[in-house]
Protein backbone atom coordinates (compact mmCIF):
# COMPACT_ATOMS: atom_id res chain seq x y z
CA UNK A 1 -0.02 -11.32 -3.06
CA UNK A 2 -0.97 -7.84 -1.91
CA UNK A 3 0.76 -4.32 -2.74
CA UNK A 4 2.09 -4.16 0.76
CA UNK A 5 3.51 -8.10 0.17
CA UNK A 6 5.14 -6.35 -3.24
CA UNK A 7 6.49 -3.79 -1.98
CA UNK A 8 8.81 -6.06 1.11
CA UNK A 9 10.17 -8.06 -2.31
CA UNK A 10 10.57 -4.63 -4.12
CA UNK A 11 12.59 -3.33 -1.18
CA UNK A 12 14.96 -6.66 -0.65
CA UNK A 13 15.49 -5.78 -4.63
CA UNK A 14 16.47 -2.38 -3.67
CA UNK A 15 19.10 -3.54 -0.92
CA UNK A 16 20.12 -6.26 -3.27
CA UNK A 17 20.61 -4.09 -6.03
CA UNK A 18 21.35 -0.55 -5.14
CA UNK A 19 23.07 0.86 -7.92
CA UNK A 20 19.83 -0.04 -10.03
CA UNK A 21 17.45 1.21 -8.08
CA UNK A 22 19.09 4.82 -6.66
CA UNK A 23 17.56 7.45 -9.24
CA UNK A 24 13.75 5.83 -8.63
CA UNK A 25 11.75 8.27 -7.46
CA UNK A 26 8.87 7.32 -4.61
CA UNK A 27 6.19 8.09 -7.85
CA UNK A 28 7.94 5.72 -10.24
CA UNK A 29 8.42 3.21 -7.37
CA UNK A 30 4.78 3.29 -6.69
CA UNK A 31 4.47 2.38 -10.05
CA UNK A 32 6.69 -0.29 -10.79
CA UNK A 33 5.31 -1.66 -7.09
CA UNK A 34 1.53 -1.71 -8.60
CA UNK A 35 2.45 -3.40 -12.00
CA UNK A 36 4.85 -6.32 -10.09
CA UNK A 37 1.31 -6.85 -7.59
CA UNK A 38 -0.79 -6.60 -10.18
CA UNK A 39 0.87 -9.85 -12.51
CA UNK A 40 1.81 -11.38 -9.44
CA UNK A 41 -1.57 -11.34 -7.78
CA UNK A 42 -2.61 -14.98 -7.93
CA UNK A 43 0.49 -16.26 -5.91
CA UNK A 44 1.39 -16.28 -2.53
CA UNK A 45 4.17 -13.81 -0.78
CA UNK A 46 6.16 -17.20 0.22
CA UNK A 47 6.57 -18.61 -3.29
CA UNK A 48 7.32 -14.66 -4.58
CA UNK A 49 9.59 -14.41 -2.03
CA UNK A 50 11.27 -18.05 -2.39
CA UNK A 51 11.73 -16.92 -6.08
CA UNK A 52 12.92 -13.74 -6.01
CA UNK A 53 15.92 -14.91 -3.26
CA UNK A 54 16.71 -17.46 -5.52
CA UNK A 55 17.17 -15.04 -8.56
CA UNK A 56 19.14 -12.66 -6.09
CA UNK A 57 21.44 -15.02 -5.38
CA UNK A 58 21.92 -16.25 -9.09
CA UNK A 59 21.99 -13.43 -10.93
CA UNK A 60 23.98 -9.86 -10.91
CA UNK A 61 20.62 -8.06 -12.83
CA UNK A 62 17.86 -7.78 -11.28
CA UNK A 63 14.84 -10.19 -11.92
CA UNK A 64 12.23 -9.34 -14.09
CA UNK A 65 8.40 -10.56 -13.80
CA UNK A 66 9.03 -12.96 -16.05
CA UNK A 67 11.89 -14.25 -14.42
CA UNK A 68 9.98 -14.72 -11.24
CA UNK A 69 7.34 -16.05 -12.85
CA UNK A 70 9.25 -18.63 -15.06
CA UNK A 71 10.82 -19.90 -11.32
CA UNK A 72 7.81 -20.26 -9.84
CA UNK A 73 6.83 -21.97 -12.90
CA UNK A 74 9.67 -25.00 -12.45
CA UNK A 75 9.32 -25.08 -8.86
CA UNK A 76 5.23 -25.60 -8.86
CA UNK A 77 4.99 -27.27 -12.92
CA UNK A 78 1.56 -28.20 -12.14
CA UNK A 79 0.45 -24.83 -11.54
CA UNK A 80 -2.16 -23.83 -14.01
CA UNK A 81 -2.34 -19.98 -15.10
């Protein structure tokens, strides 16, 4: 996934979770944007994507890596890392 890919799944966390996200500036954004591309580099934007809209719609926090990871995990087990 590229840093462009990140950041459309960082913004539908932003709509998704407003209140979270309001008092990010665009430097810390950039930030969090690079580390989330960075460990999720070796997947593609579909299976991020399928994730993360699965964790929006299950939980009232927003996901971490890990969480997104741990999904994509169950949904593709024979995934090797």
């Amino acid at each position: 996934m590229t840093f462009q890919e990140t950041a459309k799944i960082m913004a539908v966390f932003r709509a998704a979770y407003s209140r979270y996200y309001a008092n990010i500036d665009v430097e810390e954004a950039r930030r969090v944007t690079t580390l989330w591309a960075s460990m999720l580099a070796d997947y593609s934007y579909e299976t991020v994507s399928n994730a993360a809209k699965a964790l929006i719609v299950s939980s009232k926090f927003p996901p971490t890596i890990a969480e997104v990871l741990s999904l994509i995990h169950i949904s593709e087990p024979t995934r090797l890392q």
